[in-house]
Protein backbone atom coordinates (compact mmCIF):
# COMPACT_ATOMS: atom_id res chain seq x y z
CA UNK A 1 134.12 -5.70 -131.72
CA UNK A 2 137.16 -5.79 -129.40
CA UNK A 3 137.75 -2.40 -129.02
CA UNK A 4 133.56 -2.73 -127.80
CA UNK A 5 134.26 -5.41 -125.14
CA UNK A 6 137.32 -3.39 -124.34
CA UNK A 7 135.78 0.04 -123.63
CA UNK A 8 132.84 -2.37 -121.86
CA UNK A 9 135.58 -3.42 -119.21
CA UNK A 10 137.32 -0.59 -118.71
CA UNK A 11 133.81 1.01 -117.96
CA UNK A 12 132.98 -1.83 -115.80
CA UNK A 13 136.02 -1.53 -113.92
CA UNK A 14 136.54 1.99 -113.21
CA UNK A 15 132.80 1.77 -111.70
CA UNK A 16 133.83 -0.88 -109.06
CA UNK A 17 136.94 0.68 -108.09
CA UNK A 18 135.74 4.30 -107.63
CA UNK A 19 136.91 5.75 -104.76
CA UNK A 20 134.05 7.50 -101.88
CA UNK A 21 135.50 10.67 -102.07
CA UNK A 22 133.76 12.69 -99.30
CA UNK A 23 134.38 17.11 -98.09
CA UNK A 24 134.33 18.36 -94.79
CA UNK A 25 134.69 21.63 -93.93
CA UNK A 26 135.99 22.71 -90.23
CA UNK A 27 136.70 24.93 -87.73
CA UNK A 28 139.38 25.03 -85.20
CA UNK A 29 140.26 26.07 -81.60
CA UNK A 30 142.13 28.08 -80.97
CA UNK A 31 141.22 29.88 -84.64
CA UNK A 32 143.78 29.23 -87.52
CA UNK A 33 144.26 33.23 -87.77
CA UNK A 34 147.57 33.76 -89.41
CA UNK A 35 149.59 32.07 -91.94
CA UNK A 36 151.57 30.26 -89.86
CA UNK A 37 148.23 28.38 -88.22
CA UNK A 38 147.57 27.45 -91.82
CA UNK A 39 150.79 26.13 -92.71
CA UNK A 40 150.88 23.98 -89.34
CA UNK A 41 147.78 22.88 -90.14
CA UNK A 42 148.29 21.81 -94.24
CA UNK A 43 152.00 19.99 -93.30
CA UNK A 44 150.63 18.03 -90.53
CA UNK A 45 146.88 16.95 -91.38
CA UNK A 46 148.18 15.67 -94.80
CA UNK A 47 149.48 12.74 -93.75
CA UNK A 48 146.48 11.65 -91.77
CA UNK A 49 145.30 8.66 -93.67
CA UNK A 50 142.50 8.83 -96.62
CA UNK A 51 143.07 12.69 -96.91
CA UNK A 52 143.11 13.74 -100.67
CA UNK A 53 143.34 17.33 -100.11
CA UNK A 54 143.42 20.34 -97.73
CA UNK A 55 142.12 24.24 -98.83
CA UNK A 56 142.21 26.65 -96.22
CA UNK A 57 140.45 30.54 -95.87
CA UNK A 58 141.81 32.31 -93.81
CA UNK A 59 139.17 35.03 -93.70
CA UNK A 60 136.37 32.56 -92.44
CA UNK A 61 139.12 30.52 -90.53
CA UNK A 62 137.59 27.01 -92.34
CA UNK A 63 139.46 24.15 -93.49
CA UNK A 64 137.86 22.21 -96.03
CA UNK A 65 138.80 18.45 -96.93
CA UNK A 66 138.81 16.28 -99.21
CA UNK A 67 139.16 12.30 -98.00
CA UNK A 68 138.28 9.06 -98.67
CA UNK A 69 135.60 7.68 -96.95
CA UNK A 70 136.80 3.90 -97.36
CA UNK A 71 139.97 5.02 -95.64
CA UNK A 72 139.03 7.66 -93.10
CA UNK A 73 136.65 9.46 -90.95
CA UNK A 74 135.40 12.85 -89.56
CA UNK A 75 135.93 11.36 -86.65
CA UNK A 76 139.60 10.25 -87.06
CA UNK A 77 139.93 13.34 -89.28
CA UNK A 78 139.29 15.44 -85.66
CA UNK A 79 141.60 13.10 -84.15
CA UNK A 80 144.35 13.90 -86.43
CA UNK A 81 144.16 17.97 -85.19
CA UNK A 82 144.49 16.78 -81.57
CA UNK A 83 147.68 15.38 -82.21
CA UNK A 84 148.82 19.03 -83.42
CA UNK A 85 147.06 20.52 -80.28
CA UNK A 86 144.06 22.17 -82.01
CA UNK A 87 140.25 20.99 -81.31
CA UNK A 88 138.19 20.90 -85.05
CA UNK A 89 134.37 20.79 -84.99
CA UNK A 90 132.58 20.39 -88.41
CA UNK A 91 130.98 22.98 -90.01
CA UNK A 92 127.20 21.66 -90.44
CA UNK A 93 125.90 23.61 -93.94
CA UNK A 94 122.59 25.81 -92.66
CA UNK A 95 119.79 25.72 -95.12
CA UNK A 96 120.79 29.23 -97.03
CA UNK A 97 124.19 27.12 -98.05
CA UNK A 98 121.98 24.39 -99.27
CA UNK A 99 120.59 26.50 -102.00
């Protein structure tokens, strides 16, 4: 019976503290092109607030994150590449990447 009620609570719990974990994927001006771009870009943006985690591909020049929603925003998110003097716009998924 106590390991019930236990298992109850830790169920209960772990629902009311979940995290809003939230991806965007960007683009950047001017274009992360090289490895360097990339590495300027994963040192700096991870200490904006909220962000959980940072994948870059080169070959489509995206950046997708990971962040908390209760912490952070696109918008701030955006914010946090003008302070390394690059301009990010989100990537809005078409219809075919909906599929």
């Amino acid at each position: 019976m106590r390991t019930k009620a236990l298992f109850i609570a830790l169920a209960f719990a772990s629902v009311c503290f979940a995290k809003d974990i939230k991806t965007v994927v960007l683009t950047t001006n001017p274009e992360m092109h090289c490895t360097g771009c990339e590495k300027k870009i994963k040192e700096n943006i991870r200490f904006e607030k909220g962000i959980k985690s940072i994948k870059t591909n080169l070959d489509d020049k995206t950046i997708t994150i990971e962040y908390d929603a209760e912490k952070t925003t696109v918008e701030d998110i955006i914010k946090g590449f003008e302070k390394i003097k690059y301009e990010a716009q989100e990537v809005k998924p078409t219809n075919k990447d909906k599929k």
